[in-house]
Protein backbone atom coordinates (compact mmCIF):
# COMPACT_ATOMS: atom_id res chain seq x y z
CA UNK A 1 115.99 185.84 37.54
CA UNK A 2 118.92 187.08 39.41
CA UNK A 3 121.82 188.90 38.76
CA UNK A 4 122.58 190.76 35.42
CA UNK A 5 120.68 189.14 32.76
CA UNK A 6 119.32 189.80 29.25
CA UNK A 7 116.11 188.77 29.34
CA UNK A 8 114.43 188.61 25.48
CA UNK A 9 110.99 188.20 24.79
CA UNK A 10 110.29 186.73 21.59
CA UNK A 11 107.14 184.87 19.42
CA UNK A 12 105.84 186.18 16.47
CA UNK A 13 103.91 189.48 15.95
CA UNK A 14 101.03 189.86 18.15
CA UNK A 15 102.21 187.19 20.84
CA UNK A 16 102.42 190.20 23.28
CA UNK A 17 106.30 190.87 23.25
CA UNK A 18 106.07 194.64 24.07
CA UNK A 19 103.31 194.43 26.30
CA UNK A 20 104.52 191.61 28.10
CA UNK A 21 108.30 192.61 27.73
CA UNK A 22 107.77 196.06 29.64
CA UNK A 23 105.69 194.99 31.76
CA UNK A 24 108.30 192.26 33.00
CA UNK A 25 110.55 195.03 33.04
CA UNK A 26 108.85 197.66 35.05
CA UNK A 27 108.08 194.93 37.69
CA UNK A 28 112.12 194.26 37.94
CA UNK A 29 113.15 197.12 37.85
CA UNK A 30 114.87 196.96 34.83
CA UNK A 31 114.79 199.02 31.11
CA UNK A 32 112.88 197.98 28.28
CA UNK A 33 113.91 198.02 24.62
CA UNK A 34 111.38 196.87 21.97
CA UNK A 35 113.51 195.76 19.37
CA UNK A 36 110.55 197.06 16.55
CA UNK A 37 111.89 200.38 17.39
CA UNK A 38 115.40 199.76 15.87
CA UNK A 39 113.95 198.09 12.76
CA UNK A 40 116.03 200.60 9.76
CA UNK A 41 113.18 202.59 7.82
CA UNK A 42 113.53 200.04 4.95
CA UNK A 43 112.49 196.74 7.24
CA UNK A 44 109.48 198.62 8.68
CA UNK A 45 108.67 200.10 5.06
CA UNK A 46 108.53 196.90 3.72
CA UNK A 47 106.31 194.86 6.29
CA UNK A 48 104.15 197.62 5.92
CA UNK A 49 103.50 197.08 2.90
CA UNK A 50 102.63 193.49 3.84
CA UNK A 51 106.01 192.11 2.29
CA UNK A 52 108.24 189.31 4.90
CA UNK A 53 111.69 190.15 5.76
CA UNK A 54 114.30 188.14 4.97
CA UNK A 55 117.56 186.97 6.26
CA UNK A 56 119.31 189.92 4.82
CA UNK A 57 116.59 192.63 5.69
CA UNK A 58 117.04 191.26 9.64
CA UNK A 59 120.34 190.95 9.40
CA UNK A 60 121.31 195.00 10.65
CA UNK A 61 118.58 194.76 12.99
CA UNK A 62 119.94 191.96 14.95
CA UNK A 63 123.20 193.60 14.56
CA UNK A 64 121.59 196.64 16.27
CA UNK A 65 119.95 194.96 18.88
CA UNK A 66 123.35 193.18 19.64
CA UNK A 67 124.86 196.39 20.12
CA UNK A 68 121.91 197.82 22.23
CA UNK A 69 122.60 194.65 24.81
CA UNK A 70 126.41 195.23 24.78
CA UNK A 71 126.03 198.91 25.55
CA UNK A 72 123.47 197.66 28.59
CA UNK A 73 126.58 194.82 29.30
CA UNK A 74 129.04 197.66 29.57
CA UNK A 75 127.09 199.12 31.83
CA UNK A 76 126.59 196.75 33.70
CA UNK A 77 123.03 196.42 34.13
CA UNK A 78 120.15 194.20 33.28
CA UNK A 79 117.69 194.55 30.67
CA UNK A 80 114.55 193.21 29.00
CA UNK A 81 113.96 193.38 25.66
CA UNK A 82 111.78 192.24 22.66
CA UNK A 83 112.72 190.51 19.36
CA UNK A 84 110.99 188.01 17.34
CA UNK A 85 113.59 185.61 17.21
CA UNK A 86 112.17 183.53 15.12
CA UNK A 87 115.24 181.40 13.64
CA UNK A 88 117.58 179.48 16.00
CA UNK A 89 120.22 181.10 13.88
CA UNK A 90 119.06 184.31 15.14
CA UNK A 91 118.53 183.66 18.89
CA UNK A 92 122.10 182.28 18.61
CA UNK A 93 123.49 185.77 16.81
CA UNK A 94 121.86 187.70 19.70
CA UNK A 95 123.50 184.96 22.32
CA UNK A 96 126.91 185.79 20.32
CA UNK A 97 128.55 183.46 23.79
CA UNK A 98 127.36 184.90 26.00
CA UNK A 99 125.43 183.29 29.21
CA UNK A 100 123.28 186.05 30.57
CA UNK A 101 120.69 186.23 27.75
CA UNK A 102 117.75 184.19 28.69
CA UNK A 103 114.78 183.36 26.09
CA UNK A 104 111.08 183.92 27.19
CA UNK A 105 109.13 182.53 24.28
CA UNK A 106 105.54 183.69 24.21
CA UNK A 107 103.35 180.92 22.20
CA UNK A 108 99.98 180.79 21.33
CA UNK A 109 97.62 180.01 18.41
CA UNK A 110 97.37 181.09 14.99
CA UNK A 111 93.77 181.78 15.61
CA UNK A 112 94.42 183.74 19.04
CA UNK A 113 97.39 185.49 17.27
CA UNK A 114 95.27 186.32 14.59
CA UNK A 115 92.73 187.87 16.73
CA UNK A 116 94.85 190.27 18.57
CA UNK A 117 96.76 191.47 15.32
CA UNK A 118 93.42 192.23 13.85
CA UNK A 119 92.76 194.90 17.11
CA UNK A 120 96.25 196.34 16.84
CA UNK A 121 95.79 199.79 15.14
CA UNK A 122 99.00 202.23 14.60
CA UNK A 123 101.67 199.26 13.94
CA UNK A 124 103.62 199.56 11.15
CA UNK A 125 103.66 195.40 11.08
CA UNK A 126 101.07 194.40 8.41
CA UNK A 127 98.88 191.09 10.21
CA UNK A 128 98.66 189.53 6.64
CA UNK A 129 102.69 188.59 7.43
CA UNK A 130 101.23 186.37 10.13
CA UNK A 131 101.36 182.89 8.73
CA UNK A 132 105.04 183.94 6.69
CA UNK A 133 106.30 184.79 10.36
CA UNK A 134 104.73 181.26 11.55
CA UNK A 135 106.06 179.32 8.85
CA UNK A 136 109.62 181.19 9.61
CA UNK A 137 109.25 180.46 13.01
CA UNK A 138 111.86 177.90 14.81
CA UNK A 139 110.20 177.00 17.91
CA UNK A 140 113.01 176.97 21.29
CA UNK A 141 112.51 173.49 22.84
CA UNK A 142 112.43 173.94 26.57
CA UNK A 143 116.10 173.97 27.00
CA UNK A 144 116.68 176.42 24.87
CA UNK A 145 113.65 179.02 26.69
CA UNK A 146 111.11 179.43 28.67
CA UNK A 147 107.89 178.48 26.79
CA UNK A 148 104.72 180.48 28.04
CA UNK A 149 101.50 180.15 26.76
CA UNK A 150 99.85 183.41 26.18
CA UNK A 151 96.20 182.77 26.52
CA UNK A 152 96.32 184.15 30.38
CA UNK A 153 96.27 188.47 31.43
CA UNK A 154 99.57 189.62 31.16
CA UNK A 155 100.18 190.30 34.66
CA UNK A 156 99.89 186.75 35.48
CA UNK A 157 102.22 185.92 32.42
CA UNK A 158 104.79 188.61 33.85
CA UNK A 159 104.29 186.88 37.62
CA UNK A 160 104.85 182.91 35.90
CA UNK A 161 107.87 184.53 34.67
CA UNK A 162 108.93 186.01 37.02
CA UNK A 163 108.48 182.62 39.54
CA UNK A 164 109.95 180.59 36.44
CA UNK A 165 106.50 178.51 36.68
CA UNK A 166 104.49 179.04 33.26
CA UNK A 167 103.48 175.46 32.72
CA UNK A 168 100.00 174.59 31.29
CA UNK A 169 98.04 174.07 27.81
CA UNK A 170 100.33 174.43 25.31
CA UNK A 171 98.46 175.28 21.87
């Protein structure tokens, strides 16, 4: 992971995005965004109230996160950053061309996932939209991102990705 590079960390809610996503960052050197935090009011409104987002809800998000990596582009710098990601459509939008944004996609299963939401206090995401943001989900093939299984500590997740070398049980 060399040179400028967009580095997003996607998988549905509770795969460990943020966690794992800042703590990639802080060991690079490089700034963290959580996309979550540019969800509009509305989108984070709605999911709490335990309704999905569609198509239309996401699309000003992506749009926003877009225009957070450009601003990081014109900069000139790197950055890591967080986004579910969950349609190929999607990963493509926030691609829009270009060839430094690399996918790490955390995976793990629904039982695991469902576990962790169900310790998460103060999130605005409700964890009953688990199995709508499974069934949403597009899984990357291996070309398309790095596939890392999340059952280890994070700190040897952030080190796998760091080496490029997360191989093991997939679930």
């Amino acid at each position: 992971m060399l040179g400028r590079m967009i580095t997003i960390v996607m998988g549905v809610s509770g795969s460990g995005k943020s966690t794992i996503g800042a703590d990639l960052a802080a060991r690079l050197g490089q700034p963290f965004v959580d996309g979550d935090h540019l969800h509009p009011q509305g989108n984070r409104d709605k999911m709490a109230q335990g309704m999905p987002l569609d198509d239309a809800d996401r699309r000003p998000w992506l749009a926003a996160i877009v225009a957070e990596m450009d601003r990081h582009r014109r900069d000139g710098g790197s950055l890591v950053l967080a986004c579910s990601a969950l349609k190929r459509r999607y990963r493509d939008f926030l691609r829009s061309g270009h060839d430094d944004v690399k996918f790490v996609y955390l995976r793990g299963s629904r039982d695991l996932l469902a576990e962790r939401l169900g310790h998460r206090a103060g999130h605005f995401f409700d964890p009953a939209l688990l199995d709508s943001q499974l069934a949403t989900l597009e899984e990357p093939g291996e070309a398309e991102a790095m596939r890392v299984d999340i059952g280890k500590p994070p700190a040897e997740l952030v080190e796998c990705i760091i080496r490029a070398d997360c191989h093991g049980p997939q679930p």
